[in-house]
PDB file of N, CA and C in Angstrom:
ATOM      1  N   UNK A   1    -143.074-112.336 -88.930  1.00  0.00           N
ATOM      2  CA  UNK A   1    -144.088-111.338 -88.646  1.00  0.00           C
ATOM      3  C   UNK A   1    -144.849-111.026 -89.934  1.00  0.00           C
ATOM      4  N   UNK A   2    -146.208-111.077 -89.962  1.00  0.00           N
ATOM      5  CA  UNK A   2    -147.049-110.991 -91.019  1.00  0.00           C
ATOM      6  C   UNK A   2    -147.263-109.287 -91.037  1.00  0.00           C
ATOM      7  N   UNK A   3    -146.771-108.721 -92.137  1.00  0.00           N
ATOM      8  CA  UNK A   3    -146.904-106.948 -92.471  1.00  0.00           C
ATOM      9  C   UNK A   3    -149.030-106.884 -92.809  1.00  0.00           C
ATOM     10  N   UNK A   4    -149.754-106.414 -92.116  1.00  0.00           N
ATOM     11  CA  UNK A   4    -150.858-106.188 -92.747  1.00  0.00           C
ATOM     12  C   UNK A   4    -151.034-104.819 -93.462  1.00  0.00           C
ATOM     13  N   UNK A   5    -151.323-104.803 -94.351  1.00  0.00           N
ATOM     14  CA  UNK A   5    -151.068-103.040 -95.450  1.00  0.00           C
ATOM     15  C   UNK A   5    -152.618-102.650 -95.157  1.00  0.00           C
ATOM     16  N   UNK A   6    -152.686-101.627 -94.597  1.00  0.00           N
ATOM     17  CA  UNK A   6    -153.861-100.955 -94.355  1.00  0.00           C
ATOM     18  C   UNK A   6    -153.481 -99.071 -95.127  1.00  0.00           C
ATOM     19  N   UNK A   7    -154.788 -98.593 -95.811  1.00  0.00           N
ATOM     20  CA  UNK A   7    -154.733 -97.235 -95.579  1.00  0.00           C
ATOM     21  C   UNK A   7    -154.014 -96.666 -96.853  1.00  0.00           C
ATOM     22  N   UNK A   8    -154.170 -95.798 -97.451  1.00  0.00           N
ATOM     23  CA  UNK A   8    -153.339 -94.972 -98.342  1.00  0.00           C
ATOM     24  C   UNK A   8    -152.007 -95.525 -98.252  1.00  0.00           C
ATOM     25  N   UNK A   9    -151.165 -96.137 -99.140  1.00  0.00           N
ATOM     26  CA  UNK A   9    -149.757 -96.677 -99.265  1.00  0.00           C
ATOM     27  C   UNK A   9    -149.230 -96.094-100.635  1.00  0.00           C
ATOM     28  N   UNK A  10    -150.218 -95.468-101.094  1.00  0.00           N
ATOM     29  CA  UNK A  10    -149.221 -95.498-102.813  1.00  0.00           C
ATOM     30  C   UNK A  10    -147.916 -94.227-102.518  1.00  0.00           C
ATOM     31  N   UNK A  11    -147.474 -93.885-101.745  1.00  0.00           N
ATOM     32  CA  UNK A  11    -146.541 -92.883-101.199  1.00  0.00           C
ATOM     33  C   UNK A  11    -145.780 -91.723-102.062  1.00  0.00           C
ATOM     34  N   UNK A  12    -145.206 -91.942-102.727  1.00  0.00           N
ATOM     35  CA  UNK A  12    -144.381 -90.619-103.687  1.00  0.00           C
ATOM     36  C   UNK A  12    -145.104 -90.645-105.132  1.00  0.00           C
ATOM     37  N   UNK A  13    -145.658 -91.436-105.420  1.00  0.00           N
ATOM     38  CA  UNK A  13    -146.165 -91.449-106.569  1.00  0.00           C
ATOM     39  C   UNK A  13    -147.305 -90.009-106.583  1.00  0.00           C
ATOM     40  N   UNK A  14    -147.846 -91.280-105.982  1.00  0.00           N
ATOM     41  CA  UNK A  14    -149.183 -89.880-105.280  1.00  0.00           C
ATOM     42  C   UNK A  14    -149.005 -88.291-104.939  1.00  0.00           C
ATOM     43  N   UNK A  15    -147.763 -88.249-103.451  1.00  0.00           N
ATOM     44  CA  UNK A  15    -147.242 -87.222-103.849  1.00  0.00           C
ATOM     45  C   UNK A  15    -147.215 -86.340-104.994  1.00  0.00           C
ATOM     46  N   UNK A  16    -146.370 -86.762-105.746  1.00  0.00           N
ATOM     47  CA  UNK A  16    -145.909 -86.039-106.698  1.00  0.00           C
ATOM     48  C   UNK A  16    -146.922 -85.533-107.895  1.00  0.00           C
ATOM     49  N   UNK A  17    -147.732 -86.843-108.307  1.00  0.00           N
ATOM     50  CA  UNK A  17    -149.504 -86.586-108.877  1.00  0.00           C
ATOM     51  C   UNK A  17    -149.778 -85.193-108.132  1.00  0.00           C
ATOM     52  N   UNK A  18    -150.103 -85.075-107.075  1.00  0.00           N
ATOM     53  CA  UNK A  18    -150.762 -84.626-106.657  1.00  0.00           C
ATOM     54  C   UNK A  18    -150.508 -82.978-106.378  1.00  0.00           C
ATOM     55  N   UNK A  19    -148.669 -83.058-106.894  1.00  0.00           N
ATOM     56  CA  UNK A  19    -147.918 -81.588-106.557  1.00  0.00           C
ATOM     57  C   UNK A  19    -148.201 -81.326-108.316  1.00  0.00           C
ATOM     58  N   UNK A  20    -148.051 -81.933-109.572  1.00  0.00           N
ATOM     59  CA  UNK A  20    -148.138 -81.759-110.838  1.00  0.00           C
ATOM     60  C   UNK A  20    -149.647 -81.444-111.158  1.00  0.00           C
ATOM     61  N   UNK A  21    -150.381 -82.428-110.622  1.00  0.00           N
ATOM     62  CA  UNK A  21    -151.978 -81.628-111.023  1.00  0.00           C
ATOM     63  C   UNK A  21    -152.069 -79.872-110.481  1.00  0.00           C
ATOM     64  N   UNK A  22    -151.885 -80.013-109.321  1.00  0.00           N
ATOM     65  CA  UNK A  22    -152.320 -78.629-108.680  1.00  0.00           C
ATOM     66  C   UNK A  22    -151.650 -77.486-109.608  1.00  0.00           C
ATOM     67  N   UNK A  23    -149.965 -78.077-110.233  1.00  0.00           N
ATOM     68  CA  UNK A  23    -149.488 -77.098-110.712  1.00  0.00           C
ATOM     69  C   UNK A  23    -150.286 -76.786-111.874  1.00  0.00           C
ATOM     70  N   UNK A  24    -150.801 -77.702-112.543  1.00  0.00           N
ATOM     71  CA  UNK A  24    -151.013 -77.622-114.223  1.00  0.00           C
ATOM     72  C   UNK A  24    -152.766 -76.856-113.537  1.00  0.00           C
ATOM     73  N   UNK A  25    -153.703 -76.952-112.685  1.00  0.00           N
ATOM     74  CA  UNK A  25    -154.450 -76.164-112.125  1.00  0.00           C
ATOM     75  C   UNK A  25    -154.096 -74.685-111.822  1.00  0.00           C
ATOM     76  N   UNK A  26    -153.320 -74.639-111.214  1.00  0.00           N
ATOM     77  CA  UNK A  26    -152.902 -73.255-110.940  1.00  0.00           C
ATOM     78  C   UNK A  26    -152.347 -72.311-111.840  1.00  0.00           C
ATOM     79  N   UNK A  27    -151.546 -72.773-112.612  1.00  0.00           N
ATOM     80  CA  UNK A  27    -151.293 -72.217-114.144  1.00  0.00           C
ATOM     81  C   UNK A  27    -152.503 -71.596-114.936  1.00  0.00           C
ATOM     82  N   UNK A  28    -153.630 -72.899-114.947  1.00  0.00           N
ATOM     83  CA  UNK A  28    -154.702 -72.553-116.079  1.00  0.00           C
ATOM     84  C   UNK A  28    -155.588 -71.323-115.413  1.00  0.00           C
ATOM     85  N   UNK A  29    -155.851 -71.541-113.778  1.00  0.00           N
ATOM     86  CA  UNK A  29    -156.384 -70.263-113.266  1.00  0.00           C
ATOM     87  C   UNK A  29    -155.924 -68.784-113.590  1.00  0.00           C
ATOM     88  N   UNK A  30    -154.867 -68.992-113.426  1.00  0.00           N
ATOM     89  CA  UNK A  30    -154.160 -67.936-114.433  1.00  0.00           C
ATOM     90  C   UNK A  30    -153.918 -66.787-115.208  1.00  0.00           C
ATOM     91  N   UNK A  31    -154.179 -68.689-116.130  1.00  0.00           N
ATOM     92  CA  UNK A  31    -154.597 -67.888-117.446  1.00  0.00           C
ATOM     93  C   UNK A  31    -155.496 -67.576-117.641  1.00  0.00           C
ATOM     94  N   UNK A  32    -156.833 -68.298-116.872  1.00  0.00           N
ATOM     95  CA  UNK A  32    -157.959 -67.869-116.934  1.00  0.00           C
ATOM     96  C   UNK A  32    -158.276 -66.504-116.504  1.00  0.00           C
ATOM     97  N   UNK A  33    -158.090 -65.795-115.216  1.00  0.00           N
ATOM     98  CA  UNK A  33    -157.789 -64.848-114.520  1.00  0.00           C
ATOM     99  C   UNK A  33    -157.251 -63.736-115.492  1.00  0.00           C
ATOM    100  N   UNK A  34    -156.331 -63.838-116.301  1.00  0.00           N
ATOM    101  CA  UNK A  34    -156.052 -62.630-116.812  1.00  0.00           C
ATOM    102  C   UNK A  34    -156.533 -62.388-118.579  1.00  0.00           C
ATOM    103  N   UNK A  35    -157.549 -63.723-118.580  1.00  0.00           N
ATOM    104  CA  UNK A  35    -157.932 -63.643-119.654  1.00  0.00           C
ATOM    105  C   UNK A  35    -159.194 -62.741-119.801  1.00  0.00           C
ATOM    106  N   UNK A  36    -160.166 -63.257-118.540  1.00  0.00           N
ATOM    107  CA  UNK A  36    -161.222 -62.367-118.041  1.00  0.00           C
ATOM    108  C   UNK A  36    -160.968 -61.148-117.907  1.00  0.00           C
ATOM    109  N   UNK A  37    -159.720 -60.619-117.259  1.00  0.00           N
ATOM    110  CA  UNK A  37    -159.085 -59.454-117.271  1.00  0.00           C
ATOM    111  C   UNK A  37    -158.912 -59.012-118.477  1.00  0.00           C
ATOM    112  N   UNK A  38    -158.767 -59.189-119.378  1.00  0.00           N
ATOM    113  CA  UNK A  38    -158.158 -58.832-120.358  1.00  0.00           C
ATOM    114  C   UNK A  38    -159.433 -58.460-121.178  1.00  0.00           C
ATOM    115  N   UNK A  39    -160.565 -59.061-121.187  1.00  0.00           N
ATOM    116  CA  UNK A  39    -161.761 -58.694-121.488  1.00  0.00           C
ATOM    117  C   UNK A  39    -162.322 -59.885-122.663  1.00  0.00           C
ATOM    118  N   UNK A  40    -161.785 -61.389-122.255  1.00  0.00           N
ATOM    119  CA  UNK A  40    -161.745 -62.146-123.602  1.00  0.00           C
ATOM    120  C   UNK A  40    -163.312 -63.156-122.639  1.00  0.00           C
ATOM    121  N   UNK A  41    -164.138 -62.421-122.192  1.00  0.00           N
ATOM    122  CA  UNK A  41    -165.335 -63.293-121.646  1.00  0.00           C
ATOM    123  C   UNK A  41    -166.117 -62.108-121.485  1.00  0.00           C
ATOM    124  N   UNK A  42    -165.758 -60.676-122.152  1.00  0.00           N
ATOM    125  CA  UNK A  42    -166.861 -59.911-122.185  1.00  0.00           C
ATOM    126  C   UNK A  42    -167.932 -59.602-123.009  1.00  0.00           C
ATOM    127  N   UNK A  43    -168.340 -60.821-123.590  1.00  0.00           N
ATOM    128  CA  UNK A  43    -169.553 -61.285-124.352  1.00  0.00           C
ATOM    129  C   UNK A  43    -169.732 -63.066-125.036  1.00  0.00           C
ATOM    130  N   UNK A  44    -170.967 -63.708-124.963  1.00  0.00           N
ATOM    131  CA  UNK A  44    -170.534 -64.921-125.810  1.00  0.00           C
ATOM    132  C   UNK A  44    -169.903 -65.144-126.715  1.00  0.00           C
ATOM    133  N   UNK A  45    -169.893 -64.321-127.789  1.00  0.00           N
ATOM    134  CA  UNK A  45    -169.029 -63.914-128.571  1.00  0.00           C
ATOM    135  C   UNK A  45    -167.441 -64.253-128.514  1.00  0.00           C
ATOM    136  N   UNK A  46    -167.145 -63.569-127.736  1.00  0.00           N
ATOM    137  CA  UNK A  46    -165.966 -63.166-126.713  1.00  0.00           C
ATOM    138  C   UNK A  46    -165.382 -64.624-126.681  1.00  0.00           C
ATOM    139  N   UNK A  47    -166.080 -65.110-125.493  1.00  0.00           N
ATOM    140  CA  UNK A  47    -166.033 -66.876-124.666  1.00  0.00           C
ATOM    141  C   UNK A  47    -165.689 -67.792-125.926  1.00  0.00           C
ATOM    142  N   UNK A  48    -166.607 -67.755-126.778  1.00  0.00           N
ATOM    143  CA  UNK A  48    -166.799 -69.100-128.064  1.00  0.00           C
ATOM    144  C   UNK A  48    -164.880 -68.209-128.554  1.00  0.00           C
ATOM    145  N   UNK A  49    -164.996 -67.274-128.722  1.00  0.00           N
ATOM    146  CA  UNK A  49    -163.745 -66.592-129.693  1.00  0.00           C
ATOM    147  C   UNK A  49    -162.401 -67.645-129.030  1.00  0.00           C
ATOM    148  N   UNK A  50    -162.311 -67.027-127.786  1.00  0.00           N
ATOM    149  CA  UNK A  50    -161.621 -67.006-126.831  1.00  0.00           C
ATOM    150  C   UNK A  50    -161.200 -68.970-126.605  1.00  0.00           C
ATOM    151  N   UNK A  51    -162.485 -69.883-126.143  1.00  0.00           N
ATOM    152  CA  UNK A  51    -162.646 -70.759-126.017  1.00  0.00           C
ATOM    153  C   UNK A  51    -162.180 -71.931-127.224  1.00  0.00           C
ATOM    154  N   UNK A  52    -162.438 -71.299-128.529  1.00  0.00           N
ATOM    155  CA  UNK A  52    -162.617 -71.912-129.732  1.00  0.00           C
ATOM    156  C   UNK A  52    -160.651 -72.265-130.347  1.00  0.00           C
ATOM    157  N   UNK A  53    -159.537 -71.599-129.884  1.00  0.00           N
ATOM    158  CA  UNK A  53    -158.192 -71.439-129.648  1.00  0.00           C
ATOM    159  C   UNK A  53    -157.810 -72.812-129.423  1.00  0.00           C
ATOM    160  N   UNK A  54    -157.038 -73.554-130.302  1.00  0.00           N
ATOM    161  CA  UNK A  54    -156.728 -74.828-130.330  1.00  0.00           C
ATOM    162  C   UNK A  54    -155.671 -75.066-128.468  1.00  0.00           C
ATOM    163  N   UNK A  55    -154.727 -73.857-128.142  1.00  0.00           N
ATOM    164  CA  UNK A  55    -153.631 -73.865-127.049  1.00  0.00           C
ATOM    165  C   UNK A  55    -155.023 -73.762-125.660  1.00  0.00           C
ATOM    166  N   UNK A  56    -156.010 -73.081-125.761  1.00  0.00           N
ATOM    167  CA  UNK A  56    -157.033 -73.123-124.722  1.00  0.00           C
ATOM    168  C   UNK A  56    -157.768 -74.651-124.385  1.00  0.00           C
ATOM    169  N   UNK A  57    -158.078 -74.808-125.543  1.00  0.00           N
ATOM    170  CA  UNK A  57    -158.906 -76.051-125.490  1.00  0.00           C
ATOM    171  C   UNK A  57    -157.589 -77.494-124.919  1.00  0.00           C
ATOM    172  N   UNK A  58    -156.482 -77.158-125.188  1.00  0.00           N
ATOM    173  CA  UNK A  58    -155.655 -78.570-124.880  1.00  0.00           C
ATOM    174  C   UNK A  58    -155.651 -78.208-123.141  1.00  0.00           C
ATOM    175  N   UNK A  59    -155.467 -76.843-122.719  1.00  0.00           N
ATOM    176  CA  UNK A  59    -155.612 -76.203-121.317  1.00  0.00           C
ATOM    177  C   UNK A  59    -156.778 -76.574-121.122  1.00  0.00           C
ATOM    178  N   UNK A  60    -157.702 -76.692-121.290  1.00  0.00           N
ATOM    179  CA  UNK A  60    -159.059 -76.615-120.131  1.00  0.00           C
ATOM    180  C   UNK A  60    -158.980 -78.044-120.128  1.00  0.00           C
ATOM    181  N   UNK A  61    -158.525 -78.846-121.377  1.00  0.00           N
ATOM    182  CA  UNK A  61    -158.570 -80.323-121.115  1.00  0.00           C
ATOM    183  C   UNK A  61    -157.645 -81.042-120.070  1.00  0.00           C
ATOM    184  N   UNK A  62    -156.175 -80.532-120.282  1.00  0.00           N
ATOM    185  CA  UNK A  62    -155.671 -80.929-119.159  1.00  0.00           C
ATOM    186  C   UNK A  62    -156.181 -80.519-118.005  1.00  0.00           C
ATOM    187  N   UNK A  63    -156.862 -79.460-117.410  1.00  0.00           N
ATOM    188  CA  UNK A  63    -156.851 -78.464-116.472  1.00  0.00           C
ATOM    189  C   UNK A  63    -158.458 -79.731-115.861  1.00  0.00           C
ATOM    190  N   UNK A  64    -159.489 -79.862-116.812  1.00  0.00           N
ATOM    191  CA  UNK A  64    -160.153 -80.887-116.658  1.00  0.00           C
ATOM    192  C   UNK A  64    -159.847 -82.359-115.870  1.00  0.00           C
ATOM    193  N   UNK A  65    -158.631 -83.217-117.021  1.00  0.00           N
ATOM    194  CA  UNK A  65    -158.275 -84.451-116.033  1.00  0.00           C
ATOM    195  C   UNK A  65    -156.938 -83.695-114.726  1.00  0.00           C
ATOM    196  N   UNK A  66    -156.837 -82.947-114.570  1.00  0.00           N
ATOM    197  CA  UNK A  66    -155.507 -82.929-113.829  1.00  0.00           C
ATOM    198  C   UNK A  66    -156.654 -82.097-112.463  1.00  0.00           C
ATOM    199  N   UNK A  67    -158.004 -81.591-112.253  1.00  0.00           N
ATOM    200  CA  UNK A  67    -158.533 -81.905-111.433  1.00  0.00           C
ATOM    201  C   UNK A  67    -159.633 -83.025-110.985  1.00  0.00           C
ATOM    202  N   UNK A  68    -160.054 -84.436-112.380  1.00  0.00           N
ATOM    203  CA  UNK A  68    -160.064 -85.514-111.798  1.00  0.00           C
ATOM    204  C   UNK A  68    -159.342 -86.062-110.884  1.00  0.00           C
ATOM    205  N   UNK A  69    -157.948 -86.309-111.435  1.00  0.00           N
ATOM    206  CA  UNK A  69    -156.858 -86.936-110.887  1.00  0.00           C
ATOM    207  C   UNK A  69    -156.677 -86.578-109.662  1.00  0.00           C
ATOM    208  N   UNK A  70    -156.339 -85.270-109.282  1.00  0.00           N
ATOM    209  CA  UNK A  70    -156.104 -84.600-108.001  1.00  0.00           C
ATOM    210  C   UNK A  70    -157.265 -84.944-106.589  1.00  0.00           C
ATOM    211  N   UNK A  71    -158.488 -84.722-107.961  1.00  0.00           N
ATOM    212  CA  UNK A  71    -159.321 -85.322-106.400  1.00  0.00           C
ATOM    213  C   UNK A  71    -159.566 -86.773-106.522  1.00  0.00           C
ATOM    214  N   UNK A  72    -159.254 -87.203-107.179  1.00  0.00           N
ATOM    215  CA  UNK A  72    -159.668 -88.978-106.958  1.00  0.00           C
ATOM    216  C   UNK A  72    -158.114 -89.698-105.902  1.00  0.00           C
ATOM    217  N   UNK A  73    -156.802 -88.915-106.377  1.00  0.00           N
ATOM    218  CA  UNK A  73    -156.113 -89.123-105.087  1.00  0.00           C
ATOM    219  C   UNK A  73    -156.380 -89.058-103.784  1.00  0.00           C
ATOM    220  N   UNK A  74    -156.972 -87.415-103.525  1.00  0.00           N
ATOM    221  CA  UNK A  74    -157.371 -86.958-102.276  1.00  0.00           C
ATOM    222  C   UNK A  74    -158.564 -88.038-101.512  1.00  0.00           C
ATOM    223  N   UNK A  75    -160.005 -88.053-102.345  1.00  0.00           N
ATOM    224  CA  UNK A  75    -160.661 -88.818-101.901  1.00  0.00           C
ATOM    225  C   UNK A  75    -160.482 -89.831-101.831  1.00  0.00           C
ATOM    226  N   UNK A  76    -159.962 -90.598-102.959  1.00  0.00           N
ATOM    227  CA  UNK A  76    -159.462 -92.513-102.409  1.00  0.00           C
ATOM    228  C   UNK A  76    -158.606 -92.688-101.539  1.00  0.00           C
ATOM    229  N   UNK A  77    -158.233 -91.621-100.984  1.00  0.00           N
ATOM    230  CA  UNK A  77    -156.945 -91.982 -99.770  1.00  0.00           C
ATOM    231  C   UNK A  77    -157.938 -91.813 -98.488  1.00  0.00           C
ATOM    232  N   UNK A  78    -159.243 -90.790 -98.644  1.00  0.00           N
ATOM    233  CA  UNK A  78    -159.910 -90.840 -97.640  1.00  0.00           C
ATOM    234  C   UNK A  78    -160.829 -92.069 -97.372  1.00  0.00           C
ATOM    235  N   UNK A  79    -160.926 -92.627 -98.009  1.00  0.00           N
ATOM    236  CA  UNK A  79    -161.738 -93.476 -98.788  1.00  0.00           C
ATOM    237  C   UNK A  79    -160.999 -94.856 -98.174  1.00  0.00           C
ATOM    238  N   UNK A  80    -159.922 -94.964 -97.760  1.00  0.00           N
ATOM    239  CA  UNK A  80    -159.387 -96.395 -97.345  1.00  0.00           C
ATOM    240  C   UNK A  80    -158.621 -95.696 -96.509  1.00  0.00           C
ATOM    241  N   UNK A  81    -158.727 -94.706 -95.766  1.00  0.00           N
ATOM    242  CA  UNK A  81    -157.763 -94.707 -94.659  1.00  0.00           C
ATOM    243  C   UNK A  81    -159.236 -94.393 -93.216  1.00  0.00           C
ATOM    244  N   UNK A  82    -160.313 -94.086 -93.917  1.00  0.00           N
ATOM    245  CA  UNK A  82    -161.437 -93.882 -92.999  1.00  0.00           C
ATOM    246  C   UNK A  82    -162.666 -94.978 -93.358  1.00  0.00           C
ATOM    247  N   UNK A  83    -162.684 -95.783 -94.261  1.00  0.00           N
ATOM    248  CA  UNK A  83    -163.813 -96.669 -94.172  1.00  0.00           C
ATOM    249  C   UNK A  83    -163.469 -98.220 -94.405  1.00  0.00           C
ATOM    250  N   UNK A  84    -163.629 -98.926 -93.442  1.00  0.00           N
ATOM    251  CA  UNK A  84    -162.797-100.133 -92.726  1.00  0.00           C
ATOM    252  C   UNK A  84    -163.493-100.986 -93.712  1.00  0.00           C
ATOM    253  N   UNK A  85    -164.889-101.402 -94.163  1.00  0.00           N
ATOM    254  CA  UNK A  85    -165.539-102.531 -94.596  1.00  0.00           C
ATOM    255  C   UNK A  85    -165.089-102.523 -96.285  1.00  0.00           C
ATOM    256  N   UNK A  86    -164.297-103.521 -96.371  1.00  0.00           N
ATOM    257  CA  UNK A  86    -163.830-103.629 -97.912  1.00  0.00           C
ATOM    258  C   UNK A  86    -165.126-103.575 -99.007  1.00  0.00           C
ATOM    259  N   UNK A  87    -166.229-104.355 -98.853  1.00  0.00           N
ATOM    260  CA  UNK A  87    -167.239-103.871 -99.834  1.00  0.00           C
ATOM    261  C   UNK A  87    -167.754-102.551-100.234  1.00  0.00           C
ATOM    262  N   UNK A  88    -167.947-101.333 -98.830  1.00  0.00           N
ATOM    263  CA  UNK A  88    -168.147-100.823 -98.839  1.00  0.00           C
ATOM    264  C   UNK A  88    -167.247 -99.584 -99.477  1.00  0.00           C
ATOM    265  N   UNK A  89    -165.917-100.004 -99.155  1.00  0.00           N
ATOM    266  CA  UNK A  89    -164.749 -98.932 -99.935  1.00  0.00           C
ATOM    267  C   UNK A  89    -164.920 -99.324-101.619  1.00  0.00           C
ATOM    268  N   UNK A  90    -165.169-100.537-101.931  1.00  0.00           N
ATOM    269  CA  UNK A  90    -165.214-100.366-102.752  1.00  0.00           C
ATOM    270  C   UNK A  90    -165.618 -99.570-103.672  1.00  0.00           C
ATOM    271  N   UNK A  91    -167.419-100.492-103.257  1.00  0.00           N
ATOM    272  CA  UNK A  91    -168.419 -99.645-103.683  1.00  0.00           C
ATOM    273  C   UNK A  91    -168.551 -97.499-103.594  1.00  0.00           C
ATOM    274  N   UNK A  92    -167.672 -97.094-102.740  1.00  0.00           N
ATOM    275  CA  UNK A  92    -167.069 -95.560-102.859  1.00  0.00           C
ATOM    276  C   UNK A  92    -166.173 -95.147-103.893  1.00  0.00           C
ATOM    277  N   UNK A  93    -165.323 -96.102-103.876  1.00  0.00           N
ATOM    278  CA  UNK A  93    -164.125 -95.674-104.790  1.00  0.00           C
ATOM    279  C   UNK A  93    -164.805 -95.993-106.422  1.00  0.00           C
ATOM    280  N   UNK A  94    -165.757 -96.582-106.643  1.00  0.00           N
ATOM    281  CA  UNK A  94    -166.286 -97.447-108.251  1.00  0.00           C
ATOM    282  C   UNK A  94    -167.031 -95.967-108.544  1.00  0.00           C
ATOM    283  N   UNK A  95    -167.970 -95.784-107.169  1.00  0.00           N
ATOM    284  CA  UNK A  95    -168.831 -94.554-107.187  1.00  0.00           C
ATOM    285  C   UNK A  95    -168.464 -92.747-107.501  1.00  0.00           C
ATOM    286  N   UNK A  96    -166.919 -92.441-106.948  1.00  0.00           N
ATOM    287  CA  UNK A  96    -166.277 -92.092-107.233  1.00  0.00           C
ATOM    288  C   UNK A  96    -165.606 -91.778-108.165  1.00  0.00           C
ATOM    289  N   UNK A  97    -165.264 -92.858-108.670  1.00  0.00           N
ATOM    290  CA  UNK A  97    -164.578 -92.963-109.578  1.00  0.00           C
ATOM    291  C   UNK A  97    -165.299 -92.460-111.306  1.00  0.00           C
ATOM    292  N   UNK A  98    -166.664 -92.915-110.983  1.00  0.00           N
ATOM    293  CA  UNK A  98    -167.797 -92.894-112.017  1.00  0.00           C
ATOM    294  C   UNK A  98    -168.226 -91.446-112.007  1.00  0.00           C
ATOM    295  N   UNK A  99    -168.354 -90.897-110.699  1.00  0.00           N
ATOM    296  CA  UNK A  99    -168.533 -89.732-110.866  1.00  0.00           C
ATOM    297  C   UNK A  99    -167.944 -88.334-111.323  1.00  0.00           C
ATOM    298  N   UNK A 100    -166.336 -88.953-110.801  1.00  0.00           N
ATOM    299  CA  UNK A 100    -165.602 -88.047-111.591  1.00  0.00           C
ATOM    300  C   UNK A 100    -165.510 -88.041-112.659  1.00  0.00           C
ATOM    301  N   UNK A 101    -165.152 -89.550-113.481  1.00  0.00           N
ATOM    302  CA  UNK A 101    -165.254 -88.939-115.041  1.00  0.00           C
ATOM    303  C   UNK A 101    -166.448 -88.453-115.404  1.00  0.00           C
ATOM    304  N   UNK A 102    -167.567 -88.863-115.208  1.00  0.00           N
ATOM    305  CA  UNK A 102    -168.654 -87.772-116.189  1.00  0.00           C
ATOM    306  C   UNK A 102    -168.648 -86.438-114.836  1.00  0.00           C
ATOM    307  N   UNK A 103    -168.079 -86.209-114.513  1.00  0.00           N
ATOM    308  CA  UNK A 103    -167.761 -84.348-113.778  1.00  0.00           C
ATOM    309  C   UNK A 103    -167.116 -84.033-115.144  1.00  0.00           C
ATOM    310  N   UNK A 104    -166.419 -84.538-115.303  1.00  0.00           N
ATOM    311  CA  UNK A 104    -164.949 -84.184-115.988  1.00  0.00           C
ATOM    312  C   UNK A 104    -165.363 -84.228-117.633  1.00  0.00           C
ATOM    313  N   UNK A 105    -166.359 -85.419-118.214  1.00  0.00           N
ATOM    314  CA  UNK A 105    -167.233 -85.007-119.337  1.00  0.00           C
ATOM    315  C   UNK A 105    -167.718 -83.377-119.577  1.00  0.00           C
ATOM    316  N   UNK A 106    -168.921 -83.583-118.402  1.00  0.00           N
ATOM    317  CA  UNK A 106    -169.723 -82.850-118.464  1.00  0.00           C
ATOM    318  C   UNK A 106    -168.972 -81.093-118.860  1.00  0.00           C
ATOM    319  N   UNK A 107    -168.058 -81.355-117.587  1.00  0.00           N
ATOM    320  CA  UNK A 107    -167.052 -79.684-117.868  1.00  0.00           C
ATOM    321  C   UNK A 107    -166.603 -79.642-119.162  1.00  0.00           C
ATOM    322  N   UNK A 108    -166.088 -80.552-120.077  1.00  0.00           N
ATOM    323  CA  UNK A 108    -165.331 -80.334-121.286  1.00  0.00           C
ATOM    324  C   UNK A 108    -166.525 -80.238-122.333  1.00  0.00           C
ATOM    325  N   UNK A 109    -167.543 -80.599-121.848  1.00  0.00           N
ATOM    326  CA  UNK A 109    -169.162 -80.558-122.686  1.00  0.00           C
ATOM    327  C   UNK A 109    -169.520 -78.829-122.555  1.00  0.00           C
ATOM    328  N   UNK A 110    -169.587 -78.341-121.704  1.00  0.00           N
ATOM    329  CA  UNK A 110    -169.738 -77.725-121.330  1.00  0.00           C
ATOM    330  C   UNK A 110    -169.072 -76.181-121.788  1.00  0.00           C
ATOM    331  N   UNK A 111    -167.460 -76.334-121.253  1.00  0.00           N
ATOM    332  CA  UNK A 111    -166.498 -75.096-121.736  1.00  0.00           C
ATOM    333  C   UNK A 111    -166.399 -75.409-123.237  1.00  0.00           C
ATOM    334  N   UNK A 112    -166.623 -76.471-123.916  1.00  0.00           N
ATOM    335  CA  UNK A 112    -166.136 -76.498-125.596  1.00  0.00           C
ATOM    336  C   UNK A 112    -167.557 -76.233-126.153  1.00  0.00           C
ATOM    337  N   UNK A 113    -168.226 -76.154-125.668  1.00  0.00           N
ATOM    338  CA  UNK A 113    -169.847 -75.707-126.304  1.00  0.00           C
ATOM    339  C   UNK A 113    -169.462 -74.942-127.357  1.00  0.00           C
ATOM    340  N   UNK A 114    -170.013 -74.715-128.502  1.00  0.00           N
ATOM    341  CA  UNK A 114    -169.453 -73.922-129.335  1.00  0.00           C
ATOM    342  C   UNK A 114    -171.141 -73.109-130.072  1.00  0.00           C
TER     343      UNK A 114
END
């Protein structure tokens, strides 16, 4: 009997990606959350002060790829479990793929502005 592999297969790996990003996300909200609270974004000043923190900047970076990662799981699983024509998945997942990293530029361009 010939097995044909169709569809999202990468199984626990993924999983587990996908339980570790959210965590290292949910953490940085957080910190973010009680940083604002705390009053460390109540002026530019503030933000650059706040932002400029060697332990922040390694956080927004992970917090950066660990929501690439999270959604390039989510979507490439949608991505070959809903679009049948192999050129065409491709061409999603390359597209995808391209788009997330410069998302993921742009944000670290962005929050490290100094």
């Amino acid at each position: 009997m010939k097995r044909i592999v169709v569809g999202a297969h990468y199984g626990l790996k993924d999983w587990i990606a996908q339980r570790v990003t959210a965590v290292v996300m949910a953490v940085f909200t957080i910190v973010m959350i009680a940083a604002i609270a705390g009053g460390a974004t109540s002026s530019a000043e503030a933000w650059r002060g706040f932002m400029s923190h060697g332990a922040i900047r390694i956080a927004t970076f992970l917090f950066a790829i660990s929501l690439f990662y999270h959604a390039w799981i989510g979507i490439r699983d949608i991505w070959m479990d809903y679009v049948k024509p192999a050129g065409l998945r491709l061409a999603l997942h390359v597209l995808t793929a391209l788009a997330l990293i410069a998302y993921t530029g742009w944000t670290l361009q962005i929050l490290w502005r100094l």
